[in-house]
PDB file of N, CA and C in Angstrom:
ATOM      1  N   UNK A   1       0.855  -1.166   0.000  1.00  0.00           N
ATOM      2  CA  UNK A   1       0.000   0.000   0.000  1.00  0.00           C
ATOM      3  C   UNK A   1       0.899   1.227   0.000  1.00  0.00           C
ATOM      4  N   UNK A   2       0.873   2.143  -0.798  1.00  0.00           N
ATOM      5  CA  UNK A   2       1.488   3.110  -0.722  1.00  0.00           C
ATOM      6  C   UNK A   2       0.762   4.656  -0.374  1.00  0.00           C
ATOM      7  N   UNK A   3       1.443   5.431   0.179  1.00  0.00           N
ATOM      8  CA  UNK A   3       1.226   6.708   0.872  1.00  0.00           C
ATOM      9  C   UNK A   3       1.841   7.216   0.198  1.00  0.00           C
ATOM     10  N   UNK A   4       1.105   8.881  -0.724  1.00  0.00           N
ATOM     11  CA  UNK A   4       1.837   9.677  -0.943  1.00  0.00           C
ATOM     12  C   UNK A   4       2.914  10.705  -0.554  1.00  0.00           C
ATOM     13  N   UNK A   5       4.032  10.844  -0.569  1.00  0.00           N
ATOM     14  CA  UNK A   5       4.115  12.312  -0.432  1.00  0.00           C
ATOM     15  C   UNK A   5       4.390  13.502  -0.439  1.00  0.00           C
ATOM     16  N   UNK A   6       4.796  14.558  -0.413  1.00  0.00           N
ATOM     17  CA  UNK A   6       4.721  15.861  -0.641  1.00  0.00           C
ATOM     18  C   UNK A   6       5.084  16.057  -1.965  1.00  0.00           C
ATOM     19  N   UNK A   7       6.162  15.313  -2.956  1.00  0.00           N
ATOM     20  CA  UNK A   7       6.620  16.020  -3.729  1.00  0.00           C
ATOM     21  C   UNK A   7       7.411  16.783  -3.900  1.00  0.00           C
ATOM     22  N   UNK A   8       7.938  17.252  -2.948  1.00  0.00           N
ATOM     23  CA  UNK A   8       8.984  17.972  -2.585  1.00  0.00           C
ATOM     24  C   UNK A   8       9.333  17.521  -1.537  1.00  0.00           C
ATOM     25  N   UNK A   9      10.810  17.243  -1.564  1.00  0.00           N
ATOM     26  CA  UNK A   9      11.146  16.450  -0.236  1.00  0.00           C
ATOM     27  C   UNK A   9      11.837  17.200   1.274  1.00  0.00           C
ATOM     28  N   UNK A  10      11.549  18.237   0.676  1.00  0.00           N
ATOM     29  CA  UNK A  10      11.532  19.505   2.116  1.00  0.00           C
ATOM     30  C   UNK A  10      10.310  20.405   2.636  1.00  0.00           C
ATOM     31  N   UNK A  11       9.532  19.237   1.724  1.00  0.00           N
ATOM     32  CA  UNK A  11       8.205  20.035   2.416  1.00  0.00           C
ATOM     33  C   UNK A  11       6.813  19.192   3.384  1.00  0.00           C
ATOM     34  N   UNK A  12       6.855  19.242   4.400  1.00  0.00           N
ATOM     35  CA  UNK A  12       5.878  18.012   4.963  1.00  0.00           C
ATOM     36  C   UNK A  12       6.651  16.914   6.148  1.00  0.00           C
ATOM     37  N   UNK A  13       7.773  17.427   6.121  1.00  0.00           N
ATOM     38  CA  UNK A  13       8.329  16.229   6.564  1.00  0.00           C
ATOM     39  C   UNK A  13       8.034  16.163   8.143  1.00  0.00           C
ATOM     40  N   UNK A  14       8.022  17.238   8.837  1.00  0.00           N
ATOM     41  CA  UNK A  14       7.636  17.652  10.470  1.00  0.00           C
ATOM     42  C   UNK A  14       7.059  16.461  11.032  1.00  0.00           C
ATOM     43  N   UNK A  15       5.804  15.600  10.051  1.00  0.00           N
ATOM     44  CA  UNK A  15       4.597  14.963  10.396  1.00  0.00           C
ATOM     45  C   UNK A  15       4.779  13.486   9.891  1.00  0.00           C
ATOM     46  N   UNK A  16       6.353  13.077   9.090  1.00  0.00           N
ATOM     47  CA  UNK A  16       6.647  11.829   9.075  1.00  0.00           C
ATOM     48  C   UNK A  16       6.067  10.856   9.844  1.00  0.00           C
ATOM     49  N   UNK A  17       7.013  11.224  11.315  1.00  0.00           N
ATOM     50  CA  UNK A  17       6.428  10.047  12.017  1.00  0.00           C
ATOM     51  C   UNK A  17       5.050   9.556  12.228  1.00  0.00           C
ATOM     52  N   UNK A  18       3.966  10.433  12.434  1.00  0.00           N
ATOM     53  CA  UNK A  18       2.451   9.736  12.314  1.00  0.00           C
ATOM     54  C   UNK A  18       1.986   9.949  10.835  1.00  0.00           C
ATOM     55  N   UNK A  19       2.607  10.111   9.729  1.00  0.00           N
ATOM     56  CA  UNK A  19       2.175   9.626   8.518  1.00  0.00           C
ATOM     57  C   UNK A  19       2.725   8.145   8.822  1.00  0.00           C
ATOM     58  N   UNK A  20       4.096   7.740   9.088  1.00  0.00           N
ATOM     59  CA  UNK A  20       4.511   6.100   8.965  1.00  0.00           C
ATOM     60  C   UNK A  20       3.443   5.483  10.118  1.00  0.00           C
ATOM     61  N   UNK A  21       2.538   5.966  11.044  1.00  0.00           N
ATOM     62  CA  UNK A  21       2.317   5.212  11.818  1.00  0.00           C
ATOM     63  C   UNK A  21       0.865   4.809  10.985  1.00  0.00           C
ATOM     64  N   UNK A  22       0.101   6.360  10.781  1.00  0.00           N
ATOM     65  CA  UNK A  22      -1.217   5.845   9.917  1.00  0.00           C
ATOM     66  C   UNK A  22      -0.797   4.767   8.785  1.00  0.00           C
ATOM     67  N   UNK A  23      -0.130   5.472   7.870  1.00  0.00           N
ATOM     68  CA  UNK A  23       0.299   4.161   6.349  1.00  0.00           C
ATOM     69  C   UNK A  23       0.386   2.634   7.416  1.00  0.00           C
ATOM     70  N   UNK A  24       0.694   2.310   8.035  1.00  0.00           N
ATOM     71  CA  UNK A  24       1.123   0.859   8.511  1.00  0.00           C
ATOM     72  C   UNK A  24      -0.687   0.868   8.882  1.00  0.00           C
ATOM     73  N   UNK A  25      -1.223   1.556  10.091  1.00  0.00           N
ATOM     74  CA  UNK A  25      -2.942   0.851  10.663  1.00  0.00           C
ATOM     75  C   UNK A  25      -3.592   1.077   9.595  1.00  0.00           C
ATOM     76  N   UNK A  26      -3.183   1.712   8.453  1.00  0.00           N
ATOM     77  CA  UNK A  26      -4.188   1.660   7.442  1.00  0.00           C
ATOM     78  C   UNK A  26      -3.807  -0.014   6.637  1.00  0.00           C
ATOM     79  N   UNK A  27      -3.005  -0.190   6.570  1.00  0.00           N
ATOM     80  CA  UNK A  27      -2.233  -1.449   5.642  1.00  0.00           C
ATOM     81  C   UNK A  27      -2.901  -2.556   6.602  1.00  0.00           C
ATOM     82  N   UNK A  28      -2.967  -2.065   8.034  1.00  0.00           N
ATOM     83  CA  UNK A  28      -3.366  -3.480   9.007  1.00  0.00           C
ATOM     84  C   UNK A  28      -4.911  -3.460   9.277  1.00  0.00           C
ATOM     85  N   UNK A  29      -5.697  -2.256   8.805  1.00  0.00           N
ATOM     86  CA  UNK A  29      -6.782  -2.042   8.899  1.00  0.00           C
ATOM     87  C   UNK A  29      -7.527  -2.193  10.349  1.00  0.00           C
ATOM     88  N   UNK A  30      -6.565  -0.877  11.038  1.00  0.00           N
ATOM     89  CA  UNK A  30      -6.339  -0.881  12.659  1.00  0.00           C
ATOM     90  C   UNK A  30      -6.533   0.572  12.519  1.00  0.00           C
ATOM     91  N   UNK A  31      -6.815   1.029  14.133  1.00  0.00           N
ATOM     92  CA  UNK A  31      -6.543   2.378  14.012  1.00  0.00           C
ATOM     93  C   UNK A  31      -5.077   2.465  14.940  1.00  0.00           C
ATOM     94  N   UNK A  32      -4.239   4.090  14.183  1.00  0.00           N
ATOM     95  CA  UNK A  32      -2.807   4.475  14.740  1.00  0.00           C
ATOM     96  C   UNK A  32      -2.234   4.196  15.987  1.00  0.00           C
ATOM     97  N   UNK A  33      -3.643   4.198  16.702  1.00  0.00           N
ATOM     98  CA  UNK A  33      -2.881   3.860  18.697  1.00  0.00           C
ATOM     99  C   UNK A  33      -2.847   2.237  19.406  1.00  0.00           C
ATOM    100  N   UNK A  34      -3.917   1.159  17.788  1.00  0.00           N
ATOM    101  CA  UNK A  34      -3.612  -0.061  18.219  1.00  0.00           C
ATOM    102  C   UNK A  34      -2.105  -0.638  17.398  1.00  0.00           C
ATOM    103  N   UNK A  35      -1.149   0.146  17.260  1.00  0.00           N
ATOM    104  CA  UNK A  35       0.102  -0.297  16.679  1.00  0.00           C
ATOM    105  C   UNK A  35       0.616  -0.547  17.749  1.00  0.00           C
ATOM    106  N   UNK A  36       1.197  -1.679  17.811  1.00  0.00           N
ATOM    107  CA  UNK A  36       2.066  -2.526  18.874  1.00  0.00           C
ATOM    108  C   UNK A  36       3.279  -1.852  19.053  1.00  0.00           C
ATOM    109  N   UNK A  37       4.230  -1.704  17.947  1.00  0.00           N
ATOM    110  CA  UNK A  37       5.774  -1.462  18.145  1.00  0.00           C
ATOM    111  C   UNK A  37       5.451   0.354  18.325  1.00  0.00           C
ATOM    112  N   UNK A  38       6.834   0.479  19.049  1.00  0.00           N
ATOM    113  CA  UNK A  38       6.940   2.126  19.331  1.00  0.00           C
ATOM    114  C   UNK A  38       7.822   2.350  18.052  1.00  0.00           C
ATOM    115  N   UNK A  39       7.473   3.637  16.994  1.00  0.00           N
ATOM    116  CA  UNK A  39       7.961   3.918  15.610  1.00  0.00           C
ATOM    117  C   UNK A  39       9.720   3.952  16.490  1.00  0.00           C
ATOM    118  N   UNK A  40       9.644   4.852  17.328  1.00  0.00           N
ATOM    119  CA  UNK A  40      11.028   5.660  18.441  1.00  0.00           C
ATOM    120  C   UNK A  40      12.147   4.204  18.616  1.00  0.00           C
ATOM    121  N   UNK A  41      11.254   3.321  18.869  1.00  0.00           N
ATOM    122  CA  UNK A  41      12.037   2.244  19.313  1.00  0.00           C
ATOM    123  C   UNK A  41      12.943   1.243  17.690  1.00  0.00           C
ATOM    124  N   UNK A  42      11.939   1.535  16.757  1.00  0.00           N
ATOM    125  CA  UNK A  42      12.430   0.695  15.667  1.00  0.00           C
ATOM    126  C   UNK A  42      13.435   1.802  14.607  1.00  0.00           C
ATOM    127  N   UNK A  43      13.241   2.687  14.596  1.00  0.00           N
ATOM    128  CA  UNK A  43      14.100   3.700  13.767  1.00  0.00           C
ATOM    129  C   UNK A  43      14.574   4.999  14.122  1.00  0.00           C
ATOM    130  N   UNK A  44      15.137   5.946  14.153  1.00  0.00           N
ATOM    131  CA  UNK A  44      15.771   7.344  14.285  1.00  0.00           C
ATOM    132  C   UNK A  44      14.677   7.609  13.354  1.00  0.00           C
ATOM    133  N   UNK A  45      13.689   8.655  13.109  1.00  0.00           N
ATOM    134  CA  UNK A  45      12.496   9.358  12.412  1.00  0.00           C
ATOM    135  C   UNK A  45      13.511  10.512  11.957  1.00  0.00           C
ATOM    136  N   UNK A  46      14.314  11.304  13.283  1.00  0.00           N
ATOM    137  CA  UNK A  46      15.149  12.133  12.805  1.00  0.00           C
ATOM    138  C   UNK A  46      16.367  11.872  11.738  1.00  0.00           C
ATOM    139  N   UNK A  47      16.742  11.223  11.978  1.00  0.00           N
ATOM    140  CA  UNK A  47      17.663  10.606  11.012  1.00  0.00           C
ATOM    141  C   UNK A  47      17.441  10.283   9.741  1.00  0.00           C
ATOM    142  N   UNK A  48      16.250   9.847   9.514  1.00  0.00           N
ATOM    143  CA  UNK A  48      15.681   9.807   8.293  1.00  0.00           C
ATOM    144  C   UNK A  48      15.329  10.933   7.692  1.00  0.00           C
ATOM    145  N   UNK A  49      14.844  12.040   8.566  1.00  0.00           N
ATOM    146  CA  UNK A  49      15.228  13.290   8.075  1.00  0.00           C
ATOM    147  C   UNK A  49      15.640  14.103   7.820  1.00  0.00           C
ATOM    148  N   UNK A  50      16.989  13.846   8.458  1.00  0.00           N
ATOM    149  CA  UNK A  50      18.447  14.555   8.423  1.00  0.00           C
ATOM    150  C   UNK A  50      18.949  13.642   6.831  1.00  0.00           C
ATOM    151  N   UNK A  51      18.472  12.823   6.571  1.00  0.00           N
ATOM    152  CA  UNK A  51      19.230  11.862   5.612  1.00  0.00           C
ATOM    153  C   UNK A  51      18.766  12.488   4.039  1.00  0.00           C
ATOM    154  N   UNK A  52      17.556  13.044   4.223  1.00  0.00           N
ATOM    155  CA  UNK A  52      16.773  13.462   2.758  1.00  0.00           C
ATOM    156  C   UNK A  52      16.075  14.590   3.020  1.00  0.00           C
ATOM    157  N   UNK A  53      16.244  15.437   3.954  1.00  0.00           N
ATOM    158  CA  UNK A  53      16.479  16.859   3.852  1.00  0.00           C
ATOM    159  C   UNK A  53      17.590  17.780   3.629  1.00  0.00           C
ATOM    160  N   UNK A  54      18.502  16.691   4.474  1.00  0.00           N
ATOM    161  CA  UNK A  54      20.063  17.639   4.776  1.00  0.00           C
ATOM    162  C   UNK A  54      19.775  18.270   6.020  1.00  0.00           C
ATOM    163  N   UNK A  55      21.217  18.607   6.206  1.00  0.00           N
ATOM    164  CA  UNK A  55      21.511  19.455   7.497  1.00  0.00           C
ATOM    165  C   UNK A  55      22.521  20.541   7.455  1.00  0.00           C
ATOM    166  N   UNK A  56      22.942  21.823   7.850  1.00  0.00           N
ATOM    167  CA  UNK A  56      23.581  22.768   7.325  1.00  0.00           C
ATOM    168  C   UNK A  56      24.978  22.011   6.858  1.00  0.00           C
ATOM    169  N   UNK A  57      25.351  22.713   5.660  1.00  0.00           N
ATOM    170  CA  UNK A  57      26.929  22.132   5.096  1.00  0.00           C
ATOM    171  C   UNK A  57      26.905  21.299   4.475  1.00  0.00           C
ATOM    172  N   UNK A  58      25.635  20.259   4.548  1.00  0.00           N
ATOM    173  CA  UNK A  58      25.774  19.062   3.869  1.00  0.00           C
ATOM    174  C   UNK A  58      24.585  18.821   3.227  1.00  0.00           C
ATOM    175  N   UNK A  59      24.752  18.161   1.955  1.00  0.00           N
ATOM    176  CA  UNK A  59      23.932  17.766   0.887  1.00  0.00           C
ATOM    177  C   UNK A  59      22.860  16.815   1.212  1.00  0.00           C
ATOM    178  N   UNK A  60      21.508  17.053   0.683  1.00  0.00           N
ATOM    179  CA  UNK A  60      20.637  15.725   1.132  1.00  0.00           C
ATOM    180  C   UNK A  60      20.789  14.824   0.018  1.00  0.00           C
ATOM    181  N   UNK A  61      20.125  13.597   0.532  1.00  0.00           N
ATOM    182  CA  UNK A  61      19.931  12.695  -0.454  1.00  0.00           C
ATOM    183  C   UNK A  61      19.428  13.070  -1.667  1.00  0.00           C
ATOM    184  N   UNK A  62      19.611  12.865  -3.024  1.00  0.00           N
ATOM    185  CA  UNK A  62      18.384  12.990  -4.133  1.00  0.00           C
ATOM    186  C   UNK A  62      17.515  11.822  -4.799  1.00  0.00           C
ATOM    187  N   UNK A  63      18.431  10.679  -4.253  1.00  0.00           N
ATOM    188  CA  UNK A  63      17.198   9.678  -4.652  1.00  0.00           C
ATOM    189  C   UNK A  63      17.654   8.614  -3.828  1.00  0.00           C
ATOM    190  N   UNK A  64      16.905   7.624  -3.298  1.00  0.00           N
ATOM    191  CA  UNK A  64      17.067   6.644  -2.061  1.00  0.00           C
ATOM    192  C   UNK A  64      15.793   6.139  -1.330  1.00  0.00           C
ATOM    193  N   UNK A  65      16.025   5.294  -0.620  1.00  0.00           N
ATOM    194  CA  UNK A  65      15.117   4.924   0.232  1.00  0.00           C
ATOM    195  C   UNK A  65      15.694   3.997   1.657  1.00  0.00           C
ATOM    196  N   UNK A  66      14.592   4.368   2.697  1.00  0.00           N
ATOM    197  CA  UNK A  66      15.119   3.459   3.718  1.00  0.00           C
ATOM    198  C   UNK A  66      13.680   2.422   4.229  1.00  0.00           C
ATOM    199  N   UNK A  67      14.046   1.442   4.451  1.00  0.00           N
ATOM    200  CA  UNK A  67      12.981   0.424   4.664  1.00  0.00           C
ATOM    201  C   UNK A  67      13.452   0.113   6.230  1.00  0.00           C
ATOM    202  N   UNK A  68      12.399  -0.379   6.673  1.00  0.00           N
ATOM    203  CA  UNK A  68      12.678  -1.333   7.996  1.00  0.00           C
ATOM    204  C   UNK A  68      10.783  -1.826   8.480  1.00  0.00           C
ATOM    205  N   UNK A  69      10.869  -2.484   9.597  1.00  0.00           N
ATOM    206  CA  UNK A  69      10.006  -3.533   9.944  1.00  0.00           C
ATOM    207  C   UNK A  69       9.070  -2.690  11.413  1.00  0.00           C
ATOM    208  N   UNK A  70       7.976  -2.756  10.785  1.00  0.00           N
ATOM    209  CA  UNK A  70       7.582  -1.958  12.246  1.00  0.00           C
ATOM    210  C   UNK A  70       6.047  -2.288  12.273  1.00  0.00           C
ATOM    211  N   UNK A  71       5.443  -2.982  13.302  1.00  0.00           N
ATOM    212  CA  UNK A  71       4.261  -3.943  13.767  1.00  0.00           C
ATOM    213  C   UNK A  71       4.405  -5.253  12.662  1.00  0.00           C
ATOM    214  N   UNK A  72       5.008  -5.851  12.155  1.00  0.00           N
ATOM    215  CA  UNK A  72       4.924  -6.870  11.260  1.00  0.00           C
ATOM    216  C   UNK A  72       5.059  -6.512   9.764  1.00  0.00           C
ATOM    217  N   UNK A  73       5.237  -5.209   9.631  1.00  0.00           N
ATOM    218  CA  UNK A  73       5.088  -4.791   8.572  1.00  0.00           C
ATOM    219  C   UNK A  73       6.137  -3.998   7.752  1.00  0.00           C
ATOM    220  N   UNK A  74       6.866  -4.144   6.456  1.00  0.00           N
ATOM    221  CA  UNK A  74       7.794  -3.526   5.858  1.00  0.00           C
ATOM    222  C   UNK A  74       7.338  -2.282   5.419  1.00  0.00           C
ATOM    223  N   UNK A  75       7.915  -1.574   5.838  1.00  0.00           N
ATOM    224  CA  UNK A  75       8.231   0.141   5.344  1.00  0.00           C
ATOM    225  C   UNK A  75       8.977   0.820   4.771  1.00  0.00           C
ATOM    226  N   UNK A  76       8.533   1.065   3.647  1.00  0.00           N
ATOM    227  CA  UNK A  76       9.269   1.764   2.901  1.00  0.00           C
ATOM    228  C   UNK A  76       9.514   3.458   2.707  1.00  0.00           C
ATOM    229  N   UNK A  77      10.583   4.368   2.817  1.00  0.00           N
ATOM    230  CA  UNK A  77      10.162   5.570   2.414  1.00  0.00           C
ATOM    231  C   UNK A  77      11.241   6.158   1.682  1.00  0.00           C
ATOM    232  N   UNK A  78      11.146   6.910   0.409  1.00  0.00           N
ATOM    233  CA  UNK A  78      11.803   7.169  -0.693  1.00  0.00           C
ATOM    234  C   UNK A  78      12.438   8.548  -0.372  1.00  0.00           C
ATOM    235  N   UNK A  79      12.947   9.498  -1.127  1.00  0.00           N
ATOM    236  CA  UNK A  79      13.802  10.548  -0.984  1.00  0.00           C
ATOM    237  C   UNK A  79      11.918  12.196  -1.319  1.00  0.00           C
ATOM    238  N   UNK A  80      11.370  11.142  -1.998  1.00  0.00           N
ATOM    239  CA  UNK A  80       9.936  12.280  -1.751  1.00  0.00           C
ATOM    240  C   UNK A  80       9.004  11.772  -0.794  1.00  0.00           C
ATOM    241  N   UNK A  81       9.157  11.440   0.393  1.00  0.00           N
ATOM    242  CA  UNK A  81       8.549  10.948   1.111  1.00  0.00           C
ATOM    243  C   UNK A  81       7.752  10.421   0.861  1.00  0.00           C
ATOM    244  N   UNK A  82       7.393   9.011  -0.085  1.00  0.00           N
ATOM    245  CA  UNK A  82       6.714   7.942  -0.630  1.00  0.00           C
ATOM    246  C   UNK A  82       6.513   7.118   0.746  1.00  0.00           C
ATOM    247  N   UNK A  83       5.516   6.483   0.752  1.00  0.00           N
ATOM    248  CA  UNK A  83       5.867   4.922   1.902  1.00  0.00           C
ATOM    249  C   UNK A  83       4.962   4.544   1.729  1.00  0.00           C
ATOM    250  N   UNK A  84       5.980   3.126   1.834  1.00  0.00           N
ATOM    251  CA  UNK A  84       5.176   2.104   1.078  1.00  0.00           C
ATOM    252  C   UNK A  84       5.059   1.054   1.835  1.00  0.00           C
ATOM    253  N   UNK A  85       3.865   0.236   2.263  1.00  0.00           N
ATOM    254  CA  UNK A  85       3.803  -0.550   3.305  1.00  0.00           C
ATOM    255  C   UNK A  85       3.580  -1.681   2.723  1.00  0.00           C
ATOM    256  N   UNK A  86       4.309  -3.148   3.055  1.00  0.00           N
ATOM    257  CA  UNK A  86       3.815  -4.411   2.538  1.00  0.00           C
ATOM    258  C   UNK A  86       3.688  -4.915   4.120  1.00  0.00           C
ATOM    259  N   UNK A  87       2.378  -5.632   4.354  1.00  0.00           N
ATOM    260  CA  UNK A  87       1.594  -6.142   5.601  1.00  0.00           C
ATOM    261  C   UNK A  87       1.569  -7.759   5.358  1.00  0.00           C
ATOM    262  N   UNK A  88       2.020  -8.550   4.310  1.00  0.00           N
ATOM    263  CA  UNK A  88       2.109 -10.090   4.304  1.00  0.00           C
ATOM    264  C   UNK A  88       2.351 -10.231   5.371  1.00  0.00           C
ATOM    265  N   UNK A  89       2.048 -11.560   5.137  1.00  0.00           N
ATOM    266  CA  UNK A  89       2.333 -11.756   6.687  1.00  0.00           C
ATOM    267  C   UNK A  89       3.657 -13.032   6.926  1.00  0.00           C
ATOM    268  N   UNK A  90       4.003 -12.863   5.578  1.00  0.00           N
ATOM    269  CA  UNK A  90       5.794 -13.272   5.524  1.00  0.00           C
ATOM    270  C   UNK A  90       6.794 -12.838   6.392  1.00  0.00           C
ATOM    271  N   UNK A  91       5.939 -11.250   6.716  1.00  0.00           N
ATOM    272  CA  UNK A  91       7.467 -10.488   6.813  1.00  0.00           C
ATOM    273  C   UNK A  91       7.103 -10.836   8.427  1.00  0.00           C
ATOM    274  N   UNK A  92       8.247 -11.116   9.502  1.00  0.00           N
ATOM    275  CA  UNK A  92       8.845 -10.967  10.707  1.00  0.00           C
ATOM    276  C   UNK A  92       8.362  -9.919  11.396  1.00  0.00           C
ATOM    277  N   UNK A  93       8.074  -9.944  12.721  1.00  0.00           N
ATOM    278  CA  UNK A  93       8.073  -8.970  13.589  1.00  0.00           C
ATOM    279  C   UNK A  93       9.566  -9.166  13.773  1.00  0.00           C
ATOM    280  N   UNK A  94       9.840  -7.658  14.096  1.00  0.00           N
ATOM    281  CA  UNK A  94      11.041  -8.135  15.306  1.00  0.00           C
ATOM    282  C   UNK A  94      10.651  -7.450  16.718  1.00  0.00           C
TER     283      UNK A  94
END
């Protein structure tokens, strides 16, 4: 399932973290506060935004993505803040 977003990848980003939390209870067809894993506990949110915004002096990403696993579910998010959730139920909790 994929989540749009902004299109510009310096614009929107403030609200990452509960966009990745809705995209996943929407994929699990849950609502945002029955998500098991803490987002804080499975990834740096900041970091991901330091990674494809930039930070003074240094260049952001222009095209990339970072994935990882959060309530059972793979997450994907691209350099335009895309995310993309696969909910099989292949994929591992950790």
């Amino acid at each position: 399932m994929k989540h749009g977003g902004s299109g510009d990848s310096k614009v929107g980003h403030e609200d990452l973290d509960w966009r990745i939390i809705t995209a996943v209870a929407d994929a699990k067809g849950v609502e945002p506060l029955d998500i098991d894993d803490r987002l804080h506990d499975i990834i740096d949110v900041d970091a991901v935004k330091q990674l494809f915004v930039g930070m003074p002096d240094k260049r952001s990403m222009t095209e990339g993505r970072v994935s990882f696993t959060l309530d059972g579910c793979e997450v994907t998010i691209n350099e335009q803040w895309d995310i993309d959730v696969n909910s099989h139920s292949s994929v591992a909790a950790d």
